[in-house]
C-alpha atoms as a PDB file:
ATOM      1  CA  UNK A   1      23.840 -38.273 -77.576  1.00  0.00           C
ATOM      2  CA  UNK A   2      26.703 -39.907 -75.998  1.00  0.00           C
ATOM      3  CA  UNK A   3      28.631 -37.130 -75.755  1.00  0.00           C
ATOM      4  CA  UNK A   4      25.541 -34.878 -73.644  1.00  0.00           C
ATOM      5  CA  UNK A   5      24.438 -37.917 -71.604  1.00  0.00           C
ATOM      6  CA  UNK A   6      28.475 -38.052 -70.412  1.00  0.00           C
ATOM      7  CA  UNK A   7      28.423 -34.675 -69.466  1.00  0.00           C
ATOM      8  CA  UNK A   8      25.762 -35.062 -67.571  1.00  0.00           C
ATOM      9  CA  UNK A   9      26.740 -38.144 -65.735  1.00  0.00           C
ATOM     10  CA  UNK A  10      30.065 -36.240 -64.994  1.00  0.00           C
ATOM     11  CA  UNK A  11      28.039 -33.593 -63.328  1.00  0.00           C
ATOM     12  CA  UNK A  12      25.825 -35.894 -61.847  1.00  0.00           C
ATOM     13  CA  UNK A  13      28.824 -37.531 -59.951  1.00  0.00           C
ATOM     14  CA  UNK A  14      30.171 -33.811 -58.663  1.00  0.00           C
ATOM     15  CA  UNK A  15      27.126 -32.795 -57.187  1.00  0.00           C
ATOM     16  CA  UNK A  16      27.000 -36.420 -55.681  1.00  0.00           C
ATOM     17  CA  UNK A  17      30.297 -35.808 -54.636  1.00  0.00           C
ATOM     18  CA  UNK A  18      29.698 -32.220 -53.181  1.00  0.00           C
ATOM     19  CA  UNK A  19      27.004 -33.675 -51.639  1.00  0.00           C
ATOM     20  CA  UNK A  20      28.605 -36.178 -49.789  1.00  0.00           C
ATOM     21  CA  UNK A  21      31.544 -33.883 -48.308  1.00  0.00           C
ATOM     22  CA  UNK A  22      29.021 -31.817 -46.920  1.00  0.00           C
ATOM     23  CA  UNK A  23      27.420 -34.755 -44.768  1.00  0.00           C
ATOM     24  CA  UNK A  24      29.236 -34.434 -42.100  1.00  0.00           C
ATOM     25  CA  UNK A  25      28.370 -30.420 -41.743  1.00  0.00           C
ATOM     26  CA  UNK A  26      25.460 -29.317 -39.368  1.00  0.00           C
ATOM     27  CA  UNK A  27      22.476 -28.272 -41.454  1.00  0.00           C
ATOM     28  CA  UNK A  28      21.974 -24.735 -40.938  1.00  0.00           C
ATOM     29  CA  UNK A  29      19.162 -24.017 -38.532  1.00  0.00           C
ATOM     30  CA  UNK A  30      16.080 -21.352 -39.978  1.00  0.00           C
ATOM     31  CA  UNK A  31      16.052 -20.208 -36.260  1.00  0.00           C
ATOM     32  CA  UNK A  32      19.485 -18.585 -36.410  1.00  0.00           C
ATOM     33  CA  UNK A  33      17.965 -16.087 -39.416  1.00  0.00           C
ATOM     34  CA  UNK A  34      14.417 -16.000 -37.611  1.00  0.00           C
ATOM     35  CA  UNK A  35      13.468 -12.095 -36.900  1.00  0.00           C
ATOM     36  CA  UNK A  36      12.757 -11.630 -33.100  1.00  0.00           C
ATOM     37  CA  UNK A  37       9.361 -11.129 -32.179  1.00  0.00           C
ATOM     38  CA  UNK A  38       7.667  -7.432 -32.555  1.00  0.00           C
ATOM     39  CA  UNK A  39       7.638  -5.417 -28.843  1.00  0.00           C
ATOM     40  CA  UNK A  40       3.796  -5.310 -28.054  1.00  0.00           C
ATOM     41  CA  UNK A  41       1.945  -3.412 -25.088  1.00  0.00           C
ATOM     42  CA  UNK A  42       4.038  -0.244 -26.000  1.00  0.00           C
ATOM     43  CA  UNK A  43       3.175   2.639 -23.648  1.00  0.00           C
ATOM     44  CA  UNK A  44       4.464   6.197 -23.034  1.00  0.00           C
ATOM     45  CA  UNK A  45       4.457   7.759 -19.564  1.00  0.00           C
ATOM     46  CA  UNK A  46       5.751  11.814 -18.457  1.00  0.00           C
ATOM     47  CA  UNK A  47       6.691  12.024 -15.092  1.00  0.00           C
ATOM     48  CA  UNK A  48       7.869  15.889 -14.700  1.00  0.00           C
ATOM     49  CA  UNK A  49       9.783  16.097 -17.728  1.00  0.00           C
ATOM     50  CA  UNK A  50      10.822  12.772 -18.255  1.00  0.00           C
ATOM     51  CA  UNK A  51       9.661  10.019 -20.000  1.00  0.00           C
ATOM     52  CA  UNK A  52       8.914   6.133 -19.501  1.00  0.00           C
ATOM     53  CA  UNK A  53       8.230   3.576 -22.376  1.00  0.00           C
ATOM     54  CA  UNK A  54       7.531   0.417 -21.010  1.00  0.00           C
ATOM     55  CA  UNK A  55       6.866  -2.628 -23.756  1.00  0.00           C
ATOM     56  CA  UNK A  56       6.815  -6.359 -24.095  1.00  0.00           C
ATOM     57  CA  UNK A  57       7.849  -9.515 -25.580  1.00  0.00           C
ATOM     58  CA  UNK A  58       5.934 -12.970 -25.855  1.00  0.00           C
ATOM     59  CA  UNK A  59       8.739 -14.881 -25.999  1.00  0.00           C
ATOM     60  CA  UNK A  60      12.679 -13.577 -25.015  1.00  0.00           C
ATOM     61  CA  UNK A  61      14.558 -16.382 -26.291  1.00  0.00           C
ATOM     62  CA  UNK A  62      15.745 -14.775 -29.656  1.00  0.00           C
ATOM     63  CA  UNK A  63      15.989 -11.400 -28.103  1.00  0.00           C
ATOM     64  CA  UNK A  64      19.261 -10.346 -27.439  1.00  0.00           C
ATOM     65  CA  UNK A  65      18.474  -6.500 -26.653  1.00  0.00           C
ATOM     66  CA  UNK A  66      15.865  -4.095 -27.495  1.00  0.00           C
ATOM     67  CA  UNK A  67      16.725  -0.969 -29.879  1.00  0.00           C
ATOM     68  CA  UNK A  68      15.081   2.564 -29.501  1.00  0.00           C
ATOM     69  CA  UNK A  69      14.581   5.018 -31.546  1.00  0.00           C
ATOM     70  CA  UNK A  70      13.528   8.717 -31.061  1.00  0.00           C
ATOM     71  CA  UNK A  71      12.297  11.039 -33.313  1.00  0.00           C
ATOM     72  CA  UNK A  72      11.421  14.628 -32.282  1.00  0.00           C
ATOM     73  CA  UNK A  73       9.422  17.391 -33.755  1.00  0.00           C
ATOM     74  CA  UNK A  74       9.491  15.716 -37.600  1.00  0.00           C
ATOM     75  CA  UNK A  75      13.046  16.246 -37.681  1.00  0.00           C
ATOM     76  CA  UNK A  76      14.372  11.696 -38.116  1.00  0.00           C
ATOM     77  CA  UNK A  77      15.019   9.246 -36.433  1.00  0.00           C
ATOM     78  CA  UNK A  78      17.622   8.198 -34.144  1.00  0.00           C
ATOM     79  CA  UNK A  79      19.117   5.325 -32.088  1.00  0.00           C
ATOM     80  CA  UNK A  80      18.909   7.112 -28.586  1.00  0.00           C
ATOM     81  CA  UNK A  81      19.464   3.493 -26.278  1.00  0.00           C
ATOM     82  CA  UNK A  82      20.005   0.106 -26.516  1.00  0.00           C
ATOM     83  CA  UNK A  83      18.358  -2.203 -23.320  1.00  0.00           C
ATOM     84  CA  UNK A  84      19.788  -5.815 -23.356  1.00  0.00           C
ATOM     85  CA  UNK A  85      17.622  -7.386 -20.553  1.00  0.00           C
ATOM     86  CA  UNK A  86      15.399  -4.626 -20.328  1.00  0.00           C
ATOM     87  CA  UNK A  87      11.698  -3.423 -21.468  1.00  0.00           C
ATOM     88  CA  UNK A  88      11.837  -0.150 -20.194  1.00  0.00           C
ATOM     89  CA  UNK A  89      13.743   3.317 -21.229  1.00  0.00           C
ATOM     90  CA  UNK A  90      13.290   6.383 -19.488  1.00  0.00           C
ATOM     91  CA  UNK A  91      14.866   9.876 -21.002  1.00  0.00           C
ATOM     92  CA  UNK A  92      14.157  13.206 -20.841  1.00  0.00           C
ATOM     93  CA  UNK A  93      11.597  15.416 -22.678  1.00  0.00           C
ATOM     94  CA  UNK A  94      10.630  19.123 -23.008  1.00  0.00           C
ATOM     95  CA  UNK A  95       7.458  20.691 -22.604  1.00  0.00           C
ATOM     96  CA  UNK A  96       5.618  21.430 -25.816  1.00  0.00           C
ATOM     97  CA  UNK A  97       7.092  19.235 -27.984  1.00  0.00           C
ATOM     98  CA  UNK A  98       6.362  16.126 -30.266  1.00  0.00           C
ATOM     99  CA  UNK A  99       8.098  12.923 -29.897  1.00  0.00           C
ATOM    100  CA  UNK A 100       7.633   8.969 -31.508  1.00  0.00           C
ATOM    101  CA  UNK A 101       9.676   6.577 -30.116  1.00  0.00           C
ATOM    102  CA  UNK A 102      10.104   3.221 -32.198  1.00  0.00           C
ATOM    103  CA  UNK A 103      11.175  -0.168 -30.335  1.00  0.00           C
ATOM    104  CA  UNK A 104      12.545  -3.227 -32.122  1.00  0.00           C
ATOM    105  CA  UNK A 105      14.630  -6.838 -30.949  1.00  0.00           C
ATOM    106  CA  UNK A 106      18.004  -7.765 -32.042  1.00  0.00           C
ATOM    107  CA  UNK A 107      18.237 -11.288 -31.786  1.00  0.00           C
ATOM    108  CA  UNK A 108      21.723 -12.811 -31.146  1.00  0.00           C
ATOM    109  CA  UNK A 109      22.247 -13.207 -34.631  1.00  0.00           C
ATOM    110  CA  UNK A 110      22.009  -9.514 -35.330  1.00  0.00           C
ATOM    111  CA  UNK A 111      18.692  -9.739 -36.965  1.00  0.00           C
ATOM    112  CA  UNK A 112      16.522  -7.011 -36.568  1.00  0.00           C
ATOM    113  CA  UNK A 113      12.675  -7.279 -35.404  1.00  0.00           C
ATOM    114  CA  UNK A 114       9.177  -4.887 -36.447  1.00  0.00           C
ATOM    115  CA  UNK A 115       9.233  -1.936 -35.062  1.00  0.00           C
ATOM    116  CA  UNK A 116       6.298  -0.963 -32.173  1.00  0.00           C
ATOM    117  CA  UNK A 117       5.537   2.717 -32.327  1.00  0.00           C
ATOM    118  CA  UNK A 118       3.876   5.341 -29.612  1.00  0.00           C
ATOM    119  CA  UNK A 119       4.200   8.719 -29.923  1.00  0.00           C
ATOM    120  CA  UNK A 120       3.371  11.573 -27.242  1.00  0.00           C
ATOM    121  CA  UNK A 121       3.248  15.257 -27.144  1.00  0.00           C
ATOM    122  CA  UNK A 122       5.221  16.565 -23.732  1.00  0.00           C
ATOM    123  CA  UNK A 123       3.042  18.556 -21.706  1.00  0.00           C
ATOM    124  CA  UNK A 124       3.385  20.837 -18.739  1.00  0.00           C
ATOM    125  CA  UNK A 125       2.466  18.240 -16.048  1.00  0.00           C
ATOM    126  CA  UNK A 126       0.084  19.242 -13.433  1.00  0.00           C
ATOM    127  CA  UNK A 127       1.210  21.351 -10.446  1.00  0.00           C
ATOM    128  CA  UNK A 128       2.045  19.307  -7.138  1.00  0.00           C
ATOM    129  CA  UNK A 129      -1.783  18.780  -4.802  1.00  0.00           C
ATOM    130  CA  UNK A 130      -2.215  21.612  -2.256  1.00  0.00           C
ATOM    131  CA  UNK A 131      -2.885  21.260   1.770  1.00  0.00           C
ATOM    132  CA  UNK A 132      -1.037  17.453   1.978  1.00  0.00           C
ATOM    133  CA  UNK A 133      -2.044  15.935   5.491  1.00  0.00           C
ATOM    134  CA  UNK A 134      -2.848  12.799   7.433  1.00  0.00           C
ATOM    135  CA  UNK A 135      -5.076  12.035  10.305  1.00  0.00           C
ATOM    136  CA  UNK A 136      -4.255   8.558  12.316  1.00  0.00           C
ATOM    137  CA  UNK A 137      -7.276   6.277  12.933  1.00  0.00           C
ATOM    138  CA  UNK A 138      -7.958   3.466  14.708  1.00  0.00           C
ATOM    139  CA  UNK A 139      -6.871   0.925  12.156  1.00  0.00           C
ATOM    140  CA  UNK A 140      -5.739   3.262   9.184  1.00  0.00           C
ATOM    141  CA  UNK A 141      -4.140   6.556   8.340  1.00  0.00           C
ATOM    142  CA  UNK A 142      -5.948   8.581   5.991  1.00  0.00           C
ATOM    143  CA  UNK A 143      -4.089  10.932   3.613  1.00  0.00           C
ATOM    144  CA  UNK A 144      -5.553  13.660   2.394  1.00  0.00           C
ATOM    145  CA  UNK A 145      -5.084  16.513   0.295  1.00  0.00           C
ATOM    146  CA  UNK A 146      -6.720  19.556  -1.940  1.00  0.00           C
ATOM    147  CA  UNK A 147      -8.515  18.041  -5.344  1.00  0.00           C
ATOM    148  CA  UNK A 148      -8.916  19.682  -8.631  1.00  0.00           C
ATOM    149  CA  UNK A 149     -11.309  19.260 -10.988  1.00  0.00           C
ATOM    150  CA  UNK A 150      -9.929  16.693 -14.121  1.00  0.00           C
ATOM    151  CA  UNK A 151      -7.004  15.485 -12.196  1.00  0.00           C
ATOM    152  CA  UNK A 152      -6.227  12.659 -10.632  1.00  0.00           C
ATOM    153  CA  UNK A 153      -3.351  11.179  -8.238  1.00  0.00           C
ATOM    154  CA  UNK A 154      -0.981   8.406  -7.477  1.00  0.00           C
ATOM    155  CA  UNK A 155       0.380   7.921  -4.036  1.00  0.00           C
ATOM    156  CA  UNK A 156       3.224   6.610  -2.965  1.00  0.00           C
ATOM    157  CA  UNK A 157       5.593   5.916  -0.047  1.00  0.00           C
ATOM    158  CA  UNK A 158       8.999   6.166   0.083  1.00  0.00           C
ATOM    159  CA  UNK A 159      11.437   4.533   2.817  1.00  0.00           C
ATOM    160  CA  UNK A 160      15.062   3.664   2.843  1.00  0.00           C
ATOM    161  CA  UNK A 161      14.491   0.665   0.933  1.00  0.00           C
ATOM    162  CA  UNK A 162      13.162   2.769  -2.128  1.00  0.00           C
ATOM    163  CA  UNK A 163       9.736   3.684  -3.234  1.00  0.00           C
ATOM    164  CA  UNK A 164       6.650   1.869  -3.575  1.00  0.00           C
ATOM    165  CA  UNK A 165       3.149   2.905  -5.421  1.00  0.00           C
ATOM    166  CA  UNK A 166       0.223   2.460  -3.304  1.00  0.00           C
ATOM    167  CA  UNK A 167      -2.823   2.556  -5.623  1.00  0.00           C
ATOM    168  CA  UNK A 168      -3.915  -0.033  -8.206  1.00  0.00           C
ATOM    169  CA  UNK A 169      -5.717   2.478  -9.953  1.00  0.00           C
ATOM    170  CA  UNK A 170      -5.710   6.510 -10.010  1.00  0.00           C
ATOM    171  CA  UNK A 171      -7.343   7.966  -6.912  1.00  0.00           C
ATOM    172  CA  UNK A 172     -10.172  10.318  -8.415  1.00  0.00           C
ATOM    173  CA  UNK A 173     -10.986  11.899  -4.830  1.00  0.00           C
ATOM    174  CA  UNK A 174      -9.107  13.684  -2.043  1.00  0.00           C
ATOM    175  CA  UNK A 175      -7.940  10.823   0.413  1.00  0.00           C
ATOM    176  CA  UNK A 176      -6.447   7.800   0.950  1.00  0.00           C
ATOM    177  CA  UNK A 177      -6.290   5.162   3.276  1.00  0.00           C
ATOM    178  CA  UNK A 178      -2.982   3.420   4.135  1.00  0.00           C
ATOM    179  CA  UNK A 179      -1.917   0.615   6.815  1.00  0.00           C
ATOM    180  CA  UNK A 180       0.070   2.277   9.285  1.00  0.00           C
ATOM    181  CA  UNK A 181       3.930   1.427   9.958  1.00  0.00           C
ATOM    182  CA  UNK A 182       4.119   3.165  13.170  1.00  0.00           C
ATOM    183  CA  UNK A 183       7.938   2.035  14.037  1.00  0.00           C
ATOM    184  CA  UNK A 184       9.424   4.171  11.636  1.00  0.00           C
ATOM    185  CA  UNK A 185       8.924   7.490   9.906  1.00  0.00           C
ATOM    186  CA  UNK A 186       7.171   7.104   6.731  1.00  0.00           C
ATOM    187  CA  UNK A 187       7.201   9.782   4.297  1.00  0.00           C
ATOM    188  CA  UNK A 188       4.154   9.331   1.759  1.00  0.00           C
ATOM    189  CA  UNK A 189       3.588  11.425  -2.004  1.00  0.00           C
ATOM    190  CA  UNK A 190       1.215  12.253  -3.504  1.00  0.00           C
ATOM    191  CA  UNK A 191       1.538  13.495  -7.265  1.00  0.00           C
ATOM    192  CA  UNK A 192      -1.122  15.293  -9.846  1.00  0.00           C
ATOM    193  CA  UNK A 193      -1.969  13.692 -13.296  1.00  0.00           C
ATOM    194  CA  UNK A 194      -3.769  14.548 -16.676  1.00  0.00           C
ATOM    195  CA  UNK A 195      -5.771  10.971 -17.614  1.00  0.00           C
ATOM    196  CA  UNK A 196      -6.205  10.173 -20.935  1.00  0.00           C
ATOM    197  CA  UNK A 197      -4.129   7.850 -24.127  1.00  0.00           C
ATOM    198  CA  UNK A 198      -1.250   9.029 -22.161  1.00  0.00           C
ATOM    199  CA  UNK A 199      -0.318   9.860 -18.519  1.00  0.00           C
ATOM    200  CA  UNK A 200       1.068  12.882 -17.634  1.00  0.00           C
ATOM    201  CA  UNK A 201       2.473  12.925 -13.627  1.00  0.00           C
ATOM    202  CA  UNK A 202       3.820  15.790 -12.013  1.00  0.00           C
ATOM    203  CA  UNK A 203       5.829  16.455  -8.776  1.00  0.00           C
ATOM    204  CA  UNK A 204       4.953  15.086  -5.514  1.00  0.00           C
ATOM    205  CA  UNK A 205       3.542  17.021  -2.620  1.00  0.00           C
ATOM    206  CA  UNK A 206       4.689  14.952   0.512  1.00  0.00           C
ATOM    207  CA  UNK A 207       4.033  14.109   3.880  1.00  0.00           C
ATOM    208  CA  UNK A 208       6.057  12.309   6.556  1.00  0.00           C
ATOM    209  CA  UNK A 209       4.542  10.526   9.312  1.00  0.00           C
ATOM    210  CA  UNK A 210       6.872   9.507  12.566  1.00  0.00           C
ATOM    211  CA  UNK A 211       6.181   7.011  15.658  1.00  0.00           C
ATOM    212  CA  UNK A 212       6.233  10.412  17.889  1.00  0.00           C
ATOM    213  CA  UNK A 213       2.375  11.136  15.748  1.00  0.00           C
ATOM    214  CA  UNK A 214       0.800   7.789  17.101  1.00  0.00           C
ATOM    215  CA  UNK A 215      -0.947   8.943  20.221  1.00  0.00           C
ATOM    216  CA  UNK A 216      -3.539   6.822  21.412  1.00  0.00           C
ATOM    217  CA  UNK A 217      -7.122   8.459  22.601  1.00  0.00           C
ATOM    218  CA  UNK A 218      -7.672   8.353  26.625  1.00  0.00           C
ATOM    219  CA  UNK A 219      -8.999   4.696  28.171  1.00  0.00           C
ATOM    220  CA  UNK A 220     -12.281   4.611  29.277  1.00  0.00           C
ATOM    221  CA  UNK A 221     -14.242   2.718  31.583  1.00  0.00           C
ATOM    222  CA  UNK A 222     -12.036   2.315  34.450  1.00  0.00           C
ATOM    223  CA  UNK A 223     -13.393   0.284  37.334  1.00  0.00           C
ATOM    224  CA  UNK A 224     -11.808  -0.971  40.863  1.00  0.00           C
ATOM    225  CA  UNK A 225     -12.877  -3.967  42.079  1.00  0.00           C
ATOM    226  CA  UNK A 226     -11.013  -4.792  45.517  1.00  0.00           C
ATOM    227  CA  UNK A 227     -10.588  -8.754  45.676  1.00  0.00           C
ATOM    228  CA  UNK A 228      -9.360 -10.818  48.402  1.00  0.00           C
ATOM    229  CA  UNK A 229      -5.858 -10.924  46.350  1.00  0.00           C
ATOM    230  CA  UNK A 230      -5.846  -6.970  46.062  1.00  0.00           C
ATOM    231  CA  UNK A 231      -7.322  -4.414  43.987  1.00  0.00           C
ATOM    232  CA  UNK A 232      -8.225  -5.866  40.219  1.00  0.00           C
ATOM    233  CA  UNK A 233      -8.460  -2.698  37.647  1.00  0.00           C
ATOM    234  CA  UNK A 234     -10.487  -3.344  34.638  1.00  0.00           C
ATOM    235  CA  UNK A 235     -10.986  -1.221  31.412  1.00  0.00           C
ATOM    236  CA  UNK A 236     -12.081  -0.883  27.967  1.00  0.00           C
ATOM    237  CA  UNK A 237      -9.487  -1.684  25.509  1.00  0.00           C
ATOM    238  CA  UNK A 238      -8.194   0.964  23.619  1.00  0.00           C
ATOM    239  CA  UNK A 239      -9.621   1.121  20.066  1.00  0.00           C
ATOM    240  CA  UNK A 240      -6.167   1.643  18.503  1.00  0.00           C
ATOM    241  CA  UNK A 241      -4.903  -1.347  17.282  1.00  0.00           C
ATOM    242  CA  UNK A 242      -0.987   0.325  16.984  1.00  0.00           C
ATOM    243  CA  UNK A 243      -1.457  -0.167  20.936  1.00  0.00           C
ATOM    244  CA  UNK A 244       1.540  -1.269  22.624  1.00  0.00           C
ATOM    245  CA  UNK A 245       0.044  -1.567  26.406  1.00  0.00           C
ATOM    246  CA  UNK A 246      -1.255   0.194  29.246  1.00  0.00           C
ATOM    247  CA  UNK A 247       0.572   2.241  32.096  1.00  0.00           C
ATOM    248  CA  UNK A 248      -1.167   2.471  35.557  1.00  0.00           C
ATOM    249  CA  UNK A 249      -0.974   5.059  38.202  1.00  0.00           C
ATOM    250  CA  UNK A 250      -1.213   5.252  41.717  1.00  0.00           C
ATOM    251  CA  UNK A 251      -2.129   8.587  43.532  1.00  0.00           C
ATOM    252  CA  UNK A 252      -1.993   7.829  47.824  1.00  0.00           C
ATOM    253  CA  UNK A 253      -0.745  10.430  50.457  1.00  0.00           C
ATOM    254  CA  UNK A 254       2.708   9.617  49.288  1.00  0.00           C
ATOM    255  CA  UNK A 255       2.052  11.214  45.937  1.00  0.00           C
ATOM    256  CA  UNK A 256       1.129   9.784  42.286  1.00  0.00           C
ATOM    257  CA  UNK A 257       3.270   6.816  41.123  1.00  0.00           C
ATOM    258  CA  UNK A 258       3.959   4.541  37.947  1.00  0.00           C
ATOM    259  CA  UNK A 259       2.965   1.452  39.544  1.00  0.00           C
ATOM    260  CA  UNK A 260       3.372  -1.311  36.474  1.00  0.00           C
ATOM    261  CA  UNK A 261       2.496  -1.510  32.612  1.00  0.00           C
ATOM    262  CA  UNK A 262       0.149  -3.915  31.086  1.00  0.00           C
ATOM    263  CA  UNK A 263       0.002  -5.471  27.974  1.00  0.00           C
ATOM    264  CA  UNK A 264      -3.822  -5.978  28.750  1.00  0.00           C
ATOM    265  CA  UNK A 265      -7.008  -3.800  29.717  1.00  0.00           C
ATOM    266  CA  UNK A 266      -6.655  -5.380  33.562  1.00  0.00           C
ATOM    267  CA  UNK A 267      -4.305  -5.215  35.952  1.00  0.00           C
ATOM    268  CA  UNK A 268      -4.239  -6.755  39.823  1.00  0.00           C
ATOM    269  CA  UNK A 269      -3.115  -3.841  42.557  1.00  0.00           C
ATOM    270  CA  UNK A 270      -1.774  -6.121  45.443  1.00  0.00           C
ATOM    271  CA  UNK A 271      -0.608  -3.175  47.389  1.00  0.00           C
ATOM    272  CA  UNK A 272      -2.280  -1.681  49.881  1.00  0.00           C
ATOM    273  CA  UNK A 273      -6.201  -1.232  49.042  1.00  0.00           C
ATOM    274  CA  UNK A 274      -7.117   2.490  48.927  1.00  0.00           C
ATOM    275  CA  UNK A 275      -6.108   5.209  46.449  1.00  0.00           C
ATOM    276  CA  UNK A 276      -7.265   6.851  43.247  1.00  0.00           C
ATOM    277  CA  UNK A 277      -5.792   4.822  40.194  1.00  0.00           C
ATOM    278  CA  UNK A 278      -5.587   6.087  36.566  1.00  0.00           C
ATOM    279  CA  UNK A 279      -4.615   4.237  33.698  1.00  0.00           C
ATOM    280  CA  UNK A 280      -2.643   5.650  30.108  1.00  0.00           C
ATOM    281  CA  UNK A 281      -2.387   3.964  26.648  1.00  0.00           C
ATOM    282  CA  UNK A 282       0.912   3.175  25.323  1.00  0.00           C
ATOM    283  CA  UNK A 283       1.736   4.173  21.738  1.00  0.00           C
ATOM    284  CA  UNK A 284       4.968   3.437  19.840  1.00  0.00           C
ATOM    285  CA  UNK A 285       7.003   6.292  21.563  1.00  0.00           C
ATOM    286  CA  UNK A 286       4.285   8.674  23.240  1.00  0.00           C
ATOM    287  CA  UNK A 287       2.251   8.310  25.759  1.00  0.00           C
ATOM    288  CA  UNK A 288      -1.300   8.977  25.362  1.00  0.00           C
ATOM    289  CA  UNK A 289      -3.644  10.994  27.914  1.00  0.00           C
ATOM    290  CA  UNK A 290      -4.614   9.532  31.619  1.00  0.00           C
ATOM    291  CA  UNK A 291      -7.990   8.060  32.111  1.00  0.00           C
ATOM    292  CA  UNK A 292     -10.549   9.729  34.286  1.00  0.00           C
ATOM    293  CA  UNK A 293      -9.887   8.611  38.206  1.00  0.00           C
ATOM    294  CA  UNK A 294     -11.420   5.657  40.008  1.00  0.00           C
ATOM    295  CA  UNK A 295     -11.052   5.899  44.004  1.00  0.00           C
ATOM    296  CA  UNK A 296     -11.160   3.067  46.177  1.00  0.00           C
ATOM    297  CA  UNK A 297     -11.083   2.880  49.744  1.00  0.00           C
ATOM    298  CA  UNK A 298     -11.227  -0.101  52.242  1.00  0.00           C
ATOM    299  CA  UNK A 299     -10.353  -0.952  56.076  1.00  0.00           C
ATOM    300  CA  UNK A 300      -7.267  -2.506  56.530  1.00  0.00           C
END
């Protein structure tokens, strides 16, 4: 009994030892062997023949990049990217054929996540919309184009600072209403897609609109009212609110004449007081179409 209860104080006072060496250590943390969180919101989008996953995280912290994985008609899996600060992969696909794509975190320790899965069949996306046009209103510019039954349409508008989707939602009509940017040409697309668990977009029929297309409708209302300051002009504001001003003519025995601009529907003559005046609205470069006359004629 001796004997036994001595080797087992010995060992006792090793593992007190071993213990005691290893105080000054930092405990090892769980978090460093912690498996990053599982991508969630996994979607698959075909845009001509290309794809676009998009996915998501609920927390980043422990993810150090994102691997994916492709497999294609049956035939395996493969590691086709790696996105470090990224949730979206974009690749190309062909017509008629299966794919699954797999997405899982590598956390900084190396440690590999769950895989999220989505899978989609590439399709022959829709054909580009027929008859693309705009018409300029009053307040908004309405793009339209020809519909087809089961499709439906994004729109978007591209400038030199890149491209921008207009709708929230798919547009399930013909037309679209946009604000109007008249001081620059705007080119605007409009691309075909097949709803359903996945979208499939197609090429973009386009339209470009320029400053040169904003031409405001003819003033109306005209009326001379000869004061004892000169000749006050008064008409009805133009409807357009891309309006920049107003021009005013002068027709007298000398011949028609630009006589001023206006940044307002009124404008005070104090030339001589007879003549036939017409006023024009000013767009962003043209000119619109001269109002109908107004005469006036008074002694000197």
């Amino acid at each position: 009994m001796k004997k036994n209860f001595s080797h087992g104080a010995a060992g006792l006072i090793i593992v007190l030892f071993l213990l005691a060496g290893c105080g000054n250590r930092t405990p090892l943390s769980l978090k460093e062997y912690e498996k990053p969180p599982t991508p969630k919101d996994i979607s698959a989008i075909q845009r001509e023949d290309y794809v676009t996953l998009r996915w998501a995280y609920e927390n980043t912290k422990n993810v150090k990049s994102s691997i994916i994985e492709r497999e294609k008609d049956e035939e395996g899996f493969r590691v086709i990217a790696r996105a470090v600060n990224a949730t979206v992969y974009t690749g190309r696909i062909e017509p008629g054929r299966k794919y699954v794509y797999r997405v899982r975190a590598r956390s900084f320790t190396n440690v590999l996540g769950n895989e999220a899965w989505v899978s989609i069949k590439a399709m022959e996306p829709p054909a580009p919309p027929g008859n693309p046009g705009f018409s300029i209103g009053d307040k908004l510019i309405t793009l339209s184009w020809q519909s087809q039954p089961n499709i439906i349409y994004n729109v978007y508008r591209k400038t030199a600072s890149g491209t921008v989707l207009l709708n929230p939602a798919p547009v399930s009509g013909n037309t679209f209403k946009v604000a109007p940017m008249p001081n620059q040409a705007i080119t605007y697309m409009v691309t075909a897609m097949l709803g359903g668990p996945h979208v499939y977009e197609g090429k973009a029929a386009q339209v470009t609109v320029t400053p040169e297309d904003f031409v405001p409708s003819k003033p109306v209302g005209l009326d001379a009212v000869p004061t004892p300051e000169g000749v006050r002009l008064i008409w009805q504001p133009n409807p357009e609110a891309w309006v920049k001003g107003y021009r005013i003519y002068k027709e007298t025995c000398a011949g028609t004449s630009h006589i001023a601009d206006s940044s307002i529907p009124t404008f005070l003559d104090e030339g001589e007081k007879q003549g036939t005046y017409r006023v024009s609205a000013i767009g962003p470069v043209s000119e619109g179409p001269l109002s109908d006359p107004v005469k006036i004629s008074l002694p000197k």
